[in-house]
Structures are given as structure tokens and as C-alpha cells.
Protein backbone atom coordinates (compact mmCIF):
# COMPACT_ATOMS: atom_id res chain seq x y z
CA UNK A 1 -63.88 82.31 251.35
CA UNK A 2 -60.83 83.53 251.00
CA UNK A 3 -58.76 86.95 250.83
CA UNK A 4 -55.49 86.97 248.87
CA UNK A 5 -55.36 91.04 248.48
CA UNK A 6 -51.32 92.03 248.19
CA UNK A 7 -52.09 94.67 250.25
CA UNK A 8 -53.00 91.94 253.18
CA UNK A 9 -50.71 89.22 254.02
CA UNK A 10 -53.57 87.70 256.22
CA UNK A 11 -55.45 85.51 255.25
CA UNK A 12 -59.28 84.03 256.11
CA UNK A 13 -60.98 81.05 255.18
CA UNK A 14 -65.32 81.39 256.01
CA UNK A 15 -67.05 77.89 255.84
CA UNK A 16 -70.73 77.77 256.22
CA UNK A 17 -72.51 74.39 256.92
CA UNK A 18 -76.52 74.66 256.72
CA UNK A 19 -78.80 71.51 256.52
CA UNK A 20 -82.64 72.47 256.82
CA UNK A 21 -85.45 69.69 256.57
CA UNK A 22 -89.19 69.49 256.24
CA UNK A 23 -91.17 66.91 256.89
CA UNK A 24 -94.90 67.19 256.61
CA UNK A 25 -97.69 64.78 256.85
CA UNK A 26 -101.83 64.02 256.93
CA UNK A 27 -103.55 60.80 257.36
CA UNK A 28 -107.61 60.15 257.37
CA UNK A 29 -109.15 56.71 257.87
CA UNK A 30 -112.58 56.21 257.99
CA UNK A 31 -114.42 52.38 259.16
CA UNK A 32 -117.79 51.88 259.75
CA UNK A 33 -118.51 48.37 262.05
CA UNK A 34 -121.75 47.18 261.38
CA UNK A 35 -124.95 44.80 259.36
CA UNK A 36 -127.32 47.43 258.29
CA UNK A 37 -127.22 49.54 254.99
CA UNK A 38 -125.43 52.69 255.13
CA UNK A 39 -123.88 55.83 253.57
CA UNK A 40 -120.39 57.49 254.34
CA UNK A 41 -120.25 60.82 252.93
CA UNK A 42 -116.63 62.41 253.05
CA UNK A 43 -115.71 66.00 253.04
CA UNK A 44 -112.16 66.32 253.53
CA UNK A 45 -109.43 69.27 252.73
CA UNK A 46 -106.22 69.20 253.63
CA UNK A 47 -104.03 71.86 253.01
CA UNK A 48 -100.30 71.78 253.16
CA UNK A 49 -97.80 74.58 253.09
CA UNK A 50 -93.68 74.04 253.34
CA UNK A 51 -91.12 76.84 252.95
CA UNK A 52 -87.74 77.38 253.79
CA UNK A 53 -85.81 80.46 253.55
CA UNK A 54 -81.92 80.44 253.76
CA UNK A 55 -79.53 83.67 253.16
CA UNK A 56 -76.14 84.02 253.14
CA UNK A 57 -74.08 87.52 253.32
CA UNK A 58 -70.28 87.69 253.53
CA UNK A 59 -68.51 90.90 253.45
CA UNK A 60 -64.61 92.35 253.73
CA UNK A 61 -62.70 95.00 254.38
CA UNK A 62 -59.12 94.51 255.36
CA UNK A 63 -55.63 96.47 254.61
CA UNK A 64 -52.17 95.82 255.43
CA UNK A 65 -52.58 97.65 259.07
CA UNK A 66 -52.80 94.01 260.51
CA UNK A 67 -55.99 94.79 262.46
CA UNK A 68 -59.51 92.72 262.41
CA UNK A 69 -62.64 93.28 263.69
CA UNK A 70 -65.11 89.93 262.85
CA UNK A 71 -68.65 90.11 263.47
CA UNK A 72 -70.52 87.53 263.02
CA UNK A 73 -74.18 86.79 263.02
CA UNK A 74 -76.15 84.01 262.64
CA UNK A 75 -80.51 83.60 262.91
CA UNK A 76 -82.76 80.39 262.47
CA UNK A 77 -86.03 80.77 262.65
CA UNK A 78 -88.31 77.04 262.51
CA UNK A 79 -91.94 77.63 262.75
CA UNK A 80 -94.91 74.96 262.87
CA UNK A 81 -98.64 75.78 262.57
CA UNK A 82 -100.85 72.37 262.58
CA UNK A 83 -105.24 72.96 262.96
CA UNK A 84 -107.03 70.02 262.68
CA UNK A 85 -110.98 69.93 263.06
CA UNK A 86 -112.85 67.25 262.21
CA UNK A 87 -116.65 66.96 262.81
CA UNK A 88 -118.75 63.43 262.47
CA UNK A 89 -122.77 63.30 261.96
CA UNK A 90 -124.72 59.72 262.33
CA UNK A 91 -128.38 59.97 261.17
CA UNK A 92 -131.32 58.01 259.49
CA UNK A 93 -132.85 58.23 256.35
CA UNK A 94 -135.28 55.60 255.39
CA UNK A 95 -133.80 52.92 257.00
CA UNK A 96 -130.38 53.53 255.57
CA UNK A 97 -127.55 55.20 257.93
CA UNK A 98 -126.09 58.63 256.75
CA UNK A 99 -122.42 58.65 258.24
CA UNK A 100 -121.44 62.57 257.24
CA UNK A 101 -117.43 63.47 258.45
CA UNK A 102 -116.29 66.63 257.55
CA UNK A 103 -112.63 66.72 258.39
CA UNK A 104 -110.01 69.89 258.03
CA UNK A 105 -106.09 69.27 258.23
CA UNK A 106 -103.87 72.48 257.66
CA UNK A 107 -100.42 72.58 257.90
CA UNK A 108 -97.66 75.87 257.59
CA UNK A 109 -94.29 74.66 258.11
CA UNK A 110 -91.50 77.24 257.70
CA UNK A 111 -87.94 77.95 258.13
CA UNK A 112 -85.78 80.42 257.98
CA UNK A 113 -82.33 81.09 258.14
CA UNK A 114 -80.03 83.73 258.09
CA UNK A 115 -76.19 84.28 258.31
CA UNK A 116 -74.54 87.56 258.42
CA UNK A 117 -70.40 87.97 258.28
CA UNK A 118 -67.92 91.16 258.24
CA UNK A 119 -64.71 92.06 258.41
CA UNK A 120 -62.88 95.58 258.68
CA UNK A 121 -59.87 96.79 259.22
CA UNK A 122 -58.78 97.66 262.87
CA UNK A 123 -56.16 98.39 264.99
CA UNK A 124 -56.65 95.40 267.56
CA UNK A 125 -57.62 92.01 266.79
CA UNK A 126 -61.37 91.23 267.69
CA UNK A 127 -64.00 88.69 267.60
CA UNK A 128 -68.03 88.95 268.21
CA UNK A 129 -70.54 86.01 267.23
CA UNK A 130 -74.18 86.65 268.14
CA UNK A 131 -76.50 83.33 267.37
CA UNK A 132 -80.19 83.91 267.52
CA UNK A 133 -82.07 80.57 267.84
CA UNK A 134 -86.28 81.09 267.62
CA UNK A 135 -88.47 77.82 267.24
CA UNK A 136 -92.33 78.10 266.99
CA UNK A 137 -94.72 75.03 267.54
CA UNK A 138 -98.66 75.67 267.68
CA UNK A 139 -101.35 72.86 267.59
CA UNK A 140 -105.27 73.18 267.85
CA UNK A 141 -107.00 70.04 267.57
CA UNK A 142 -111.26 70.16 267.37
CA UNK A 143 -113.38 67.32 267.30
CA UNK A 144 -117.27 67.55 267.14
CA UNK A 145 -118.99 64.03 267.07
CA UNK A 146 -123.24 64.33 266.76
CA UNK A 147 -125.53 61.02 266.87
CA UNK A 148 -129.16 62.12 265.49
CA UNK A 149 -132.65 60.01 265.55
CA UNK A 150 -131.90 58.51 268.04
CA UNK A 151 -129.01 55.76 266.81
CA UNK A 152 -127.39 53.37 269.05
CA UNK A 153 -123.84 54.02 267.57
CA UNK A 154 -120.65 54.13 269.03
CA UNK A 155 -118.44 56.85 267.12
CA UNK A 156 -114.48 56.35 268.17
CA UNK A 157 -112.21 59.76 266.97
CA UNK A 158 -108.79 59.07 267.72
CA UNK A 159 -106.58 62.38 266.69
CA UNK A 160 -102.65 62.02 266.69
CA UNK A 161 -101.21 65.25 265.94
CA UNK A 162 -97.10 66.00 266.30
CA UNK A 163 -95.77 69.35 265.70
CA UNK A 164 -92.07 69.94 266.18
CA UNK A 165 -89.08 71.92 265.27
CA UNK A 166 -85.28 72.04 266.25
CA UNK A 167 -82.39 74.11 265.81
CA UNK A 168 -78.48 73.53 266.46
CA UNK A 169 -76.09 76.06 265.83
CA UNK A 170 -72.53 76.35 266.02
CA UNK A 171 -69.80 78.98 265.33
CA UNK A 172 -66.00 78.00 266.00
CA UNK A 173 -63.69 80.49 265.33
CA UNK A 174 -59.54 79.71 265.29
CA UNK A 175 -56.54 81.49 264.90
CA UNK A 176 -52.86 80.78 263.60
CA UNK A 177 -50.13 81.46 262.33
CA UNK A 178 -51.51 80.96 258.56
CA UNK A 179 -54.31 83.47 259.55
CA UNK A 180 -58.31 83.00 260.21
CA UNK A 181 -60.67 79.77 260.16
CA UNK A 182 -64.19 80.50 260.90
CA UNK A 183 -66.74 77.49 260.80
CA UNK A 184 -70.30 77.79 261.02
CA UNK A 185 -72.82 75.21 261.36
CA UNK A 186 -76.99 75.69 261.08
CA UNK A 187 -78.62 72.74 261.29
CA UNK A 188 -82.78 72.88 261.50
CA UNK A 189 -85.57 70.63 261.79
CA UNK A 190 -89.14 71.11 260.93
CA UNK A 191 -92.30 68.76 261.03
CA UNK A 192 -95.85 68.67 261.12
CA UNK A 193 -97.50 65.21 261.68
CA UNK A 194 -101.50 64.41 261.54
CA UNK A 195 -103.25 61.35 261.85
CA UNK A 196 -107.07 61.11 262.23
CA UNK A 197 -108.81 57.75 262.50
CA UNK A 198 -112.64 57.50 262.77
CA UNK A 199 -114.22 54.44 263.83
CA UNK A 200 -117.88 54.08 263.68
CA UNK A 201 -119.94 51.05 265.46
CA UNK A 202 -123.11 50.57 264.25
CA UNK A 203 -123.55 46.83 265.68
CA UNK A 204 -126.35 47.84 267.99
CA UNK A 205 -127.89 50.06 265.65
């Protein structure tokens, strides 16, 4: 941005550099190891949510008195939510084995990201940048695993869940004889990773 008022023979230039990225991702295998006849019954849900945010707000005020007073404000804001529950039943039923999984994957994966600039007119020459920086990671992993009738099974839940967020920030401000450069960079990484394999060994059943 840049101010070419008559009135002002300052001059300005704002540059604002924001890269945001979501990743998000779910996985569910299912094996069953074994010689005798036998039912898998799968109830899965996985819900996913992404959203990112991003606002931008440049304002000026400046005369011919010479003055400036900057302020500049910048906010990022990643957040990660991952829940994963996943529950396994072996049973019998007439001879035939009844492999129930119910498995639950939710995801919330958010950013958001704010930058705030203004200028007025004053009678010194003054800077202030305030960066606010706020990353949020929160994982709950639940696994329930039940062998009924009495089954010689062997029921393997292997869970791999990464939640993670970043944020880099940074505001350079310089001065000449040609008049202001202020460069901003936001840069912020979001990601929610689940992987749930099931392994069920009915050899010995």
C-alpha cells in the first residue's frame, strides 16, 4: 500500500505475506487372521471439519506535519481437536464368528488469522508491533476391545493419532530516505492425522 496524498511528501509501502495450510487425515483397516467362518460388521463415522479464517485491516491518517505514529498488530490463532474411539466385539453365533467394530474419528482443524495496521499523524516519529501467536493441540484416544463366549482370539488395536499446529510470524519495519517499508509475514500450519488398524487372530479359535 501506498500513500501519494500532495498534502504528504512521505511515503509508505505495507506488504503482507500470509500462507495458512490444512492438512487433515483418517485411516481404518480392518483384518481378521483365521480358518473358521466369520462375520465383520463395520460401523464407522468419521467426521472431518477444516476452516481457516484470515483478515486483513489497513488504515491511514497522515498530513504534511511530518509526524507518524505506526501500530501494528498481528494474531494467529491454529487450533487442532482430534477424538478417536473405537470399540471391537468378538462373539459366536452358531458356529460362525461375529467380529462387531464400531469405530469414531472426528476431526476440527481451524485457523485463524488476523492483521491489524494504522497510521496517524504525529509530532514524533514512532513505531509499535504487537504479535500474538496462540496454537491449540488436543487428542483423546479410546479403545474398548470385548471377547464374548468364551473365544480364543487375539484382538491387536494399534491407534496412531498426530495432532499438530505451528505458527511463524514476522514483522520488519525500515526506514529511509524514500520513506516507510513495513513487511509482514504469517505463516501457519495445521494438521490432524488418524490411523487405526485392527487386527483380529482367530487361529486358535
Amino acid at each position: 500500500m501506498e500513500n501519494d496524498d500532495d498534502d504528504f511528501d512521505d511515503r509508505f509501502d505495507v506488504d503482507l505475506d500470509q500462507d495458512s495450510e490444512l492438512d487433515d487425515d483418517a485411516d481404518l483397516g480392518v483384518t481378521v487372521i483365521g480358518t473358521r467362518p466369520f462375520i465383520v460388521e463395520l460401523d464407522t463415522e468419521i467426521d472431518q471439519d477444516g476452516e481457516m479464517d484470515q483478515d486483513a485491516d489497513i488504515d491511514s491518517d497522515a498530513n504534511d506535519s511530518g509526524g507518524r505514529d505506526i501500530d501494528i498488530e498481528a494474531e494467529q490463532r491454529p487450533e487442532v481437536d482430534q477424538r478417536i474411539d473405537v470399540d471391537v466385539e468378538v462373539s459366536e453365533d452358531d458356529g460362525v464368528i461375529v467380529v462387531e467394530v464400531d469405530a469414531e474419528i472426528e476431526d476440527d482443524v481451524e485457523i485463524e488469522s488476523d492483521f491489524d495496521f494504522d497510521m496517524d499523524d504525529d509530532d514524533d516519529d514512532s513505531f509499535d508491533v504487537d504479535l500474538g501467536q496462540d496454537s491449540e493441540n488436543d487428542s483423546d484416544v479410546d479403545v474398548d476391545v470385548e471377547i464374548r463366549d468364551d473365544i480364543d482370539a487375539d484382538v491387536d488395536v494399534d491407534v496412531d493419532s498426530l495432532v499438530d499446529s505451528a505458527v511463524r510470524a514476522a514483522i520488519d519495519t525500515r526506514e529511509d530516505e524514500d520513506g516507510t517499508e513495513i513487511d509482514a509475514d504469517l505463516d501457519e500450519d495445521a494438521s490432524a492425522d488418524g490411523d487405526v488398524d485392527i487386527i483380529v487372530d482367530l487361529t486358535d479359535a
